[in-house]
Protein backbone atom coordinates (compact mmCIF):
# COMPACT_ATOMS: atom_id res chain seq x y z
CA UNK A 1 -21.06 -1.05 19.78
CA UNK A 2 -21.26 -3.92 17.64
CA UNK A 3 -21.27 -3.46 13.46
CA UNK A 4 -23.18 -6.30 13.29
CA UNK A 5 -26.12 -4.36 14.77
CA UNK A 6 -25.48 -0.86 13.22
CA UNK A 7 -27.73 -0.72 9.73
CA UNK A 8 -26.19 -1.04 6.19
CA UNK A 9 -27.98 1.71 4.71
CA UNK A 10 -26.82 2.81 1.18
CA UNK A 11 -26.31 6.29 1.37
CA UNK A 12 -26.48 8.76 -1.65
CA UNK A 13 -24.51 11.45 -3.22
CA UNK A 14 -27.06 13.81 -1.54
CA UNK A 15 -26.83 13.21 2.37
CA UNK A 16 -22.67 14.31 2.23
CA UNK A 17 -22.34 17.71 4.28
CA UNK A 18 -20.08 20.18 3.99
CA UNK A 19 -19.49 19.92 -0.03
CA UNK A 20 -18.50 23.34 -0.88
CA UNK A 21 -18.18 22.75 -4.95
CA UNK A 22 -19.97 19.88 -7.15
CA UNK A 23 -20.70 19.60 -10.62
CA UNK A 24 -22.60 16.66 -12.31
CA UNK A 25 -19.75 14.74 -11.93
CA UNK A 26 -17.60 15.00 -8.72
CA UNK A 27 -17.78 17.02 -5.56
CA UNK A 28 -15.39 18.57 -2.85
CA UNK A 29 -15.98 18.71 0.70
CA UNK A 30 -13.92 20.01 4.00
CA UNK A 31 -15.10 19.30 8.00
CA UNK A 32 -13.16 22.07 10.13
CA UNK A 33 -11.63 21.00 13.39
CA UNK A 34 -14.08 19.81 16.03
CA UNK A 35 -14.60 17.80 18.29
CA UNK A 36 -17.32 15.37 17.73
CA UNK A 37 -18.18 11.58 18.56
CA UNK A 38 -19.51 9.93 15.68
CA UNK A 39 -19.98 6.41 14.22
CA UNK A 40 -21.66 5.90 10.83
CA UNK A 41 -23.47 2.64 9.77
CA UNK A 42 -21.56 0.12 7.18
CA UNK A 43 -22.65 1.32 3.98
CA UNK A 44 -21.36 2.19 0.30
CA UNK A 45 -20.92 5.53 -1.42
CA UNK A 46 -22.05 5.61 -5.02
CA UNK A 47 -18.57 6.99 -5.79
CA UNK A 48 -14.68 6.97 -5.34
CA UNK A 49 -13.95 8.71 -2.38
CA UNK A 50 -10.75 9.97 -1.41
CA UNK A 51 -10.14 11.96 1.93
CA UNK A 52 -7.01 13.92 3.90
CA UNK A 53 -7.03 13.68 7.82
CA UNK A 54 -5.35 16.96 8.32
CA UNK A 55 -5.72 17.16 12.10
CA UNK A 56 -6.95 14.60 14.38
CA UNK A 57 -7.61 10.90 13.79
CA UNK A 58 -10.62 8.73 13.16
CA UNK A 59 -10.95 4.92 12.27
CA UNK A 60 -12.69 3.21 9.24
CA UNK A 61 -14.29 -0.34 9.48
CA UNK A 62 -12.74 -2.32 6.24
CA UNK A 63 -12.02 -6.13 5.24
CA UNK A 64 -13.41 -6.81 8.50
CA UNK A 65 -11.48 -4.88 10.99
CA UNK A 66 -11.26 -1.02 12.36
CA UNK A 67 -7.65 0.58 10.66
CA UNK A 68 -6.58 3.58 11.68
CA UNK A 69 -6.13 6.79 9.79
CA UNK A 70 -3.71 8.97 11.15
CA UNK A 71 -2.94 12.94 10.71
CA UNK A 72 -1.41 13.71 7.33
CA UNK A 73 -2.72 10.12 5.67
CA UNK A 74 -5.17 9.78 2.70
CA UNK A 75 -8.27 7.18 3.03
CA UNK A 76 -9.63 5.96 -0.46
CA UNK A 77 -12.70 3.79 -1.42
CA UNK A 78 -14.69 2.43 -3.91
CA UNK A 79 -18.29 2.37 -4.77
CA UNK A 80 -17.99 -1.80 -4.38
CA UNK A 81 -16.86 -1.72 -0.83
CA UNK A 82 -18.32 -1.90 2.31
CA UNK A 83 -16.72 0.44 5.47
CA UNK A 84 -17.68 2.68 8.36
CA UNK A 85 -16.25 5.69 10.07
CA UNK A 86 -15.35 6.17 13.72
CA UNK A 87 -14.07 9.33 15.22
CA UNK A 88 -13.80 10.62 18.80
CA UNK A 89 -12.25 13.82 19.39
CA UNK A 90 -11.15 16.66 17.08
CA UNK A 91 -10.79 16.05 13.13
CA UNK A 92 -9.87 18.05 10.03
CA UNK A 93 -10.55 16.61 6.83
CA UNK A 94 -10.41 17.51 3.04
CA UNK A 95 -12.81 14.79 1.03
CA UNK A 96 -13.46 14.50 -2.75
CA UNK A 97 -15.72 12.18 -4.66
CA UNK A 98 -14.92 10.95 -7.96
CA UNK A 99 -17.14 9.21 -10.84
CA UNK A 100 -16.11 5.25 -11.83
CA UNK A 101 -15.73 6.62 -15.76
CA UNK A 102 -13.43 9.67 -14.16
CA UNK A 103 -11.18 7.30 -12.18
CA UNK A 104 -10.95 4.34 -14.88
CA UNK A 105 -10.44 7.21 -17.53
CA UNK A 106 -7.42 8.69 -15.86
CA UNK A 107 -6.15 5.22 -14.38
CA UNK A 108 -5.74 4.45 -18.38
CA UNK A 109 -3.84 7.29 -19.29
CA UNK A 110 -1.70 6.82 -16.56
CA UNK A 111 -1.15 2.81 -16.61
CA UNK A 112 -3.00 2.05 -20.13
CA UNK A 113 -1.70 -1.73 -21.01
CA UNK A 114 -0.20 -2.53 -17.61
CA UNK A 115 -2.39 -5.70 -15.91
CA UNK A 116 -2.81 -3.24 -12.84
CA UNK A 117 -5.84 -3.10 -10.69
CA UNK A 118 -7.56 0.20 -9.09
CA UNK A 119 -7.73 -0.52 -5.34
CA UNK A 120 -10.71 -0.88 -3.73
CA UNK A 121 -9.74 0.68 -0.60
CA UNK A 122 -6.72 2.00 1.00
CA UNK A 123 -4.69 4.18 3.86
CA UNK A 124 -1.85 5.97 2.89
CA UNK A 125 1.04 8.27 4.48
CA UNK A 126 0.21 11.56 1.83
CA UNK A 127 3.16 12.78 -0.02
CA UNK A 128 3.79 16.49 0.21
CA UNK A 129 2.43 16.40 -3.56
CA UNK A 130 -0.92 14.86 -3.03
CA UNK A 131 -1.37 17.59 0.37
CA UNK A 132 -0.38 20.21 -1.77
CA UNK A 133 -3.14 19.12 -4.09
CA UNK A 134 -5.83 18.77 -2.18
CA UNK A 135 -4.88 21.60 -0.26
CA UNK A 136 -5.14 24.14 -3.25
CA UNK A 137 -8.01 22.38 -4.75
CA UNK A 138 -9.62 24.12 -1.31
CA UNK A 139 -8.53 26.95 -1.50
CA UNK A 140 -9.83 27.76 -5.21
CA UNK A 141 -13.26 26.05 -4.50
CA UNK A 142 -13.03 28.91 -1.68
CA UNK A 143 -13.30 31.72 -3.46
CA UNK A 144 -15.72 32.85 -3.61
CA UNK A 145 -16.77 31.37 -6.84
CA UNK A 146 -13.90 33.36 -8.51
CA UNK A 147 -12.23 30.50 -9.85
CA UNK A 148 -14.03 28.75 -13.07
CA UNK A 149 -15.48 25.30 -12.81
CA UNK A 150 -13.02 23.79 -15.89
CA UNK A 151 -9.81 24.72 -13.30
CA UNK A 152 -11.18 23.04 -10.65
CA UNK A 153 -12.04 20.41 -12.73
CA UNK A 154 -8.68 19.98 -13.59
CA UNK A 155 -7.10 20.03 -10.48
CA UNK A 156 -9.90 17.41 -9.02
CA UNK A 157 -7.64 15.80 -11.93
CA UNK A 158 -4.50 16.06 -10.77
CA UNK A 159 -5.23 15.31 -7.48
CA UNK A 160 -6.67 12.24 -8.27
CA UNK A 161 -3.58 11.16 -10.76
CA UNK A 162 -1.43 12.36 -7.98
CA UNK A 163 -2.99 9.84 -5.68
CA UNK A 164 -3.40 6.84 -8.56
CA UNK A 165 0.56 7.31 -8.63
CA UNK A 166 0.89 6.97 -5.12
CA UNK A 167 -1.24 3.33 -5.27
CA UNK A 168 0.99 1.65 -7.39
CA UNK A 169 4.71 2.75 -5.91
CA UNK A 170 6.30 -0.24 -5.02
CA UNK A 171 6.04 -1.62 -1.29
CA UNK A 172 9.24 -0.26 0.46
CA UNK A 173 11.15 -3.62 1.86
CA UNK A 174 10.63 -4.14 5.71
CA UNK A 175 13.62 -2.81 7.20
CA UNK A 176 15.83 -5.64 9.27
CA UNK A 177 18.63 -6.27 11.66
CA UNK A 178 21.95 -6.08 9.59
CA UNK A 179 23.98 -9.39 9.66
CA UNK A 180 27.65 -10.58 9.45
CA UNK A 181 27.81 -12.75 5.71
CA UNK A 182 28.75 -16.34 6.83
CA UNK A 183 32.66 -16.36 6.41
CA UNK A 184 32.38 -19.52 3.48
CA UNK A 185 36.65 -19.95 2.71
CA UNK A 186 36.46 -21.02 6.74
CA UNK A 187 33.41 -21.85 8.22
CA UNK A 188 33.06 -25.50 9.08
CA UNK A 189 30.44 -28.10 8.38
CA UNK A 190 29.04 -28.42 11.61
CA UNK A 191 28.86 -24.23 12.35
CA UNK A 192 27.51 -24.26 8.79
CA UNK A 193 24.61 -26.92 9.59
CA UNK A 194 24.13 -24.74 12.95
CA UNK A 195 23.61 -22.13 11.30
CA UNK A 196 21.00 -23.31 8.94
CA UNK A 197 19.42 -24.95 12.09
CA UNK A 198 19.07 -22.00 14.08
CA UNK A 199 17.78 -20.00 11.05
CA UNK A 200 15.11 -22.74 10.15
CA UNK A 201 13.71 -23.12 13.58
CA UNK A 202 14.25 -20.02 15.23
CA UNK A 203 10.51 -19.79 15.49
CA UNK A 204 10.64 -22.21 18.29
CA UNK A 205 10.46 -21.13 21.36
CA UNK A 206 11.47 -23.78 23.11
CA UNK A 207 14.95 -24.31 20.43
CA UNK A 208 18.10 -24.15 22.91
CA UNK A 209 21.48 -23.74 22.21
CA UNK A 210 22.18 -27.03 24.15
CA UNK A 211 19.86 -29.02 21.59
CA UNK A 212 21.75 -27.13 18.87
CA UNK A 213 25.12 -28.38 19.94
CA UNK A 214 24.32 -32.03 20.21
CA UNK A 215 22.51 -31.82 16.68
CA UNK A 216 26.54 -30.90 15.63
CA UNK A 217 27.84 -33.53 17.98
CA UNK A 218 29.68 -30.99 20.30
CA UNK A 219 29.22 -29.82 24.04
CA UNK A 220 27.57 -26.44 24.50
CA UNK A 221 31.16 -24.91 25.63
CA UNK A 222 32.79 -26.09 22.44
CA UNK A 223 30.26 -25.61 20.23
CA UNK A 224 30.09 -21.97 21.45
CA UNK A 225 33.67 -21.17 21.23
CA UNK A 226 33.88 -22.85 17.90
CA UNK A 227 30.16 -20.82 16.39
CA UNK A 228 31.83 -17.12 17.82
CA UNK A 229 35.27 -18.38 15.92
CA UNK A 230 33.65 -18.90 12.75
CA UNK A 231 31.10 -17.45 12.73
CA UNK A 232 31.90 -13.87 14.30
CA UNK A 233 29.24 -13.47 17.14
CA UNK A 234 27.45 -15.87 19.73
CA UNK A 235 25.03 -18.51 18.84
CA UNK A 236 22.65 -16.66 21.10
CA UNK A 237 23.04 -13.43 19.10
CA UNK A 238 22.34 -15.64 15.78
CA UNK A 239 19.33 -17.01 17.30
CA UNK A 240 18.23 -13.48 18.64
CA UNK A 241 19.09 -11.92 15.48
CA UNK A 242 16.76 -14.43 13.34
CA UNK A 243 13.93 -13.73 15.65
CA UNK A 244 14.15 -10.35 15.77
CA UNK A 245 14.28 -10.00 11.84
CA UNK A 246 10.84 -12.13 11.47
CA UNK A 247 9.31 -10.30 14.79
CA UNK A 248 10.26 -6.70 12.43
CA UNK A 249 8.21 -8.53 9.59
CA UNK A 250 5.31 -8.65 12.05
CA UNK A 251 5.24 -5.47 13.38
CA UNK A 252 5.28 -3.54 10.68
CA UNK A 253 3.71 -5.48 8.19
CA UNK A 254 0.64 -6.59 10.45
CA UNK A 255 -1.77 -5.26 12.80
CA UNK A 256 -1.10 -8.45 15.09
CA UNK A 257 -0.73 -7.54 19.03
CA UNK A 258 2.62 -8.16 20.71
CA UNK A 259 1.81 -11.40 22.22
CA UNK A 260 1.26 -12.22 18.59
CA UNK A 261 4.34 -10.88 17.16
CA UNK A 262 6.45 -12.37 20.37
CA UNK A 263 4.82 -16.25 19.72
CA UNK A 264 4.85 -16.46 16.09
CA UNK A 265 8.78 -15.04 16.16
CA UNK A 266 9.73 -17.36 18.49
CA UNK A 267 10.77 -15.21 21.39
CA UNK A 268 7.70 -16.52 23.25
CA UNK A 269 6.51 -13.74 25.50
CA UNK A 270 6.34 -9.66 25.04
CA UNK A 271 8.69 -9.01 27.49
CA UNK A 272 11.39 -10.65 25.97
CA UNK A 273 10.35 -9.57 22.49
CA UNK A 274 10.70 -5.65 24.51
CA UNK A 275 14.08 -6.73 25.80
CA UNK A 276 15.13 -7.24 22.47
CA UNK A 277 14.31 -4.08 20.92
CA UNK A 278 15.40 -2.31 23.55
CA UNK A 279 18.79 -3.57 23.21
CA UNK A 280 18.42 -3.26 19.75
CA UNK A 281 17.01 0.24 18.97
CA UNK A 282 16.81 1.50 22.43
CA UNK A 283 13.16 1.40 21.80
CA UNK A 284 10.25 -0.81 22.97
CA UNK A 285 7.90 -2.72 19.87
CA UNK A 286 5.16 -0.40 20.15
CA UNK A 287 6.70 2.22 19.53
CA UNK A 288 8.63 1.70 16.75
CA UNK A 289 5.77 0.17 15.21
CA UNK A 290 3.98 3.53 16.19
CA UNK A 291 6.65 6.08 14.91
CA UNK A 292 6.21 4.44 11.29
CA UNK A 293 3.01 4.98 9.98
CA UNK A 294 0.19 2.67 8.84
CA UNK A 295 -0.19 1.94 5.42
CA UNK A 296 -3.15 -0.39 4.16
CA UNK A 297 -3.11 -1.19 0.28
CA UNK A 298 -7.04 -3.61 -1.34
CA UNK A 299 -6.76 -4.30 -4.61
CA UNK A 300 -8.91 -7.09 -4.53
CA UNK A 301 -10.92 -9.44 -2.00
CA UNK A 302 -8.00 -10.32 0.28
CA UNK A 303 -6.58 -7.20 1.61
CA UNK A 304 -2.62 -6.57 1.63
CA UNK A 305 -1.24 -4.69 4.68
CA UNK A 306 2.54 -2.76 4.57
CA UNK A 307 3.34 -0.48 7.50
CA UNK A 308 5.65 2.85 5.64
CA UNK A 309 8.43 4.70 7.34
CA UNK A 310 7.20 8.34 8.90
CA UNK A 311 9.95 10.55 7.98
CA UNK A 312 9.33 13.13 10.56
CA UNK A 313 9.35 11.22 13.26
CA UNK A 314 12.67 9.27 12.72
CA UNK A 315 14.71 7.90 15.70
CA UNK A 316 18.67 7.89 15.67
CA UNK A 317 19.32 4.20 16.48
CA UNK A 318 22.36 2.90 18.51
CA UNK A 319 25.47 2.58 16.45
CA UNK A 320 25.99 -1.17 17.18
CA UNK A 321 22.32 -2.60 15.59
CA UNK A 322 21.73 0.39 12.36
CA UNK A 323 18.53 -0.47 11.07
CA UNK A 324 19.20 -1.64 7.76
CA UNK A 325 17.20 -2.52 4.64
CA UNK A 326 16.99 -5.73 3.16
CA UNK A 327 18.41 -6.88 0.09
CA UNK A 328 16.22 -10.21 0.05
CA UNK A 329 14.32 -9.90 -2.96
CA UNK A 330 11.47 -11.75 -1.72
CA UNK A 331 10.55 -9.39 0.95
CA UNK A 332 10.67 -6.45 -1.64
CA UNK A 333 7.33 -6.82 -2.94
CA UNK A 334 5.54 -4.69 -4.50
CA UNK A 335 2.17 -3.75 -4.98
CA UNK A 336 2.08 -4.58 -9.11
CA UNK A 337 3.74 -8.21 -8.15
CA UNK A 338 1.63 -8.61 -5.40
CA UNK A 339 -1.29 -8.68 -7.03
């Protein structure tokens, strides 16, 4: 079903089911685990809205393409964006809606003076705190009306600073394939100029190791010999290396498919990009970009898109190519300097 033919209806405070506490200013909601098939129409709520999949998975329609959400991940909007939910098969969720004067109230006392920006949407792996949160907010708006409106306001409070605090950690660097430092005191001109070579064009499918060598002004047998010498490993395992490094910084920082990933990093088809991690990690693409979680951050118009480590569902990797992070300051940016 195309969105361009669902309707953009606007839909009010009134029409959300399963609230089970609301006051004049926020509400709380929970959907038990069932099954169901269901696609709403694009449309806006009139507040924040922050939701826990607990069991299950369903999709929402932002910035122009369907993200998933999956178990144990938060979904947040604002009033001034457009989305849509998908969901087929069973889901558990916890939702709560907050005011515009709530959120920017405790956004300043958390980041008063700092030129931050509340997102406008996001996905996010849910810290232990922020389930914790949520969770006991449900449990005292449970019951049985024992529990006085002022303490669930406050911990509709909490969980929302709990959350705000979560929107602003910095972007964790995208992890990549640890490499040998270039041995300056004895590495030659030419390997030097190879190097640089096979680092600046790596995206290239078509860049050979025989073109390399008569860029140097060698044969591909002594130009080999001499890149392992001084170097420390093949000029094929440099040029892998490179492209394996920027394929990582696709995968996990993009929802592009494989093909994608395998063309723009130069290995030019999926199978060889698979080959690679395989060797690498012992693991095909797909999966290690499904083992680490999604993570979607919109603090503005033009959406910024980080993929987050899953810590339950770490891999040991083979001892020979241990997945380390960078130390490249440029690819450690965060959300506060990216926007």
């Amino acid at each position: 079903m195309l969105l361009d033919s669902i309707n953009i209806p606007i839909y009010s405070l009134s029409t959300c089911s399963d609230i089970l506490w609301r006051n004049s200013q926020s509400l709380i909601g929970y959907e038990p685990l069932t099954a169901r098939e269901k696609l709403t129409g694009m449309h806006l709520d009139d507040m924040y809205t922050l939701e826990i999949v607990c069991q299950g998975m369903q999709e929402i329609y932002l910035d122009g393409s369907w993200r998933p959400v999956p178990p144990l991940h938060v979904v947040w909007t604002s009033p001034r964006i457009m989305h849509a939910h998908r969901t087929s098969g069973e889901l558990e969720t916890i939702f709560a809606l907050f005011p515009s004067s709530m959120v920017e109230r405790v956004w300043e006392e958390l980041y008063g003076g700092c030129p931050l920006q509340i997102p406008h949407a996001a996905i996010l792996p849910s810290p232990p705190q922020l389930q914790n949160a949520l969770h006991h907010l449900l449990q005292e708006v449970r019951s049985c009306n024992q529990t006085p409106d002022y303490i669930i306001s406050l911990l509709l409070h909490l969980a929302l600073a709990e959350f705000l605090r979560l929107a602003v950690q910095p972007t964790p660097p995208v992890p990549s394939i640890a490499t040998q430092p270039l041995p300056q005191e004895r590495i030659s001109s030419e390997m030097l100029h190879a190097t640089q070579l096979l680092k600046e064009s790596h995206t290239c499918s078509s860049l050979s190791l025989e073109c390399t060598a008569q860029h140097v002004g060698l044969s591909l047998f002594h130009f080999s010999r001499r890149f392992k010498q001084e170097v420390g490993i093949t000029p094929g395992h440099y040029l892998r290396q490179q492209r394996l490094n920027h394929a990582l910084q696709l995968l996990f920082s993009t929802t592009l498919s494989m093909e994608e990933v395998s063309y723009l990093s130069g290995f030019g088809s999926a199978r060889q990009l698979t080959e690679a991690c395989k060797a690498a990690f012992g693991q095909s693409p797909s999966t290690l970009r499904k083992e680490r979680g999604f993570f979607f951050l919109s603090s503005n118009s033009s959406p910024s898109m980080y993929v987050l480590p899953s810590p339950e569902n770490t891999h040991p990797l083979r001892e020979s190519q241990e997945l380390h992070i960078t130390n490249d300051a440029k690819e450690q940016i965060s959300v506060v300097e990216a926007q």
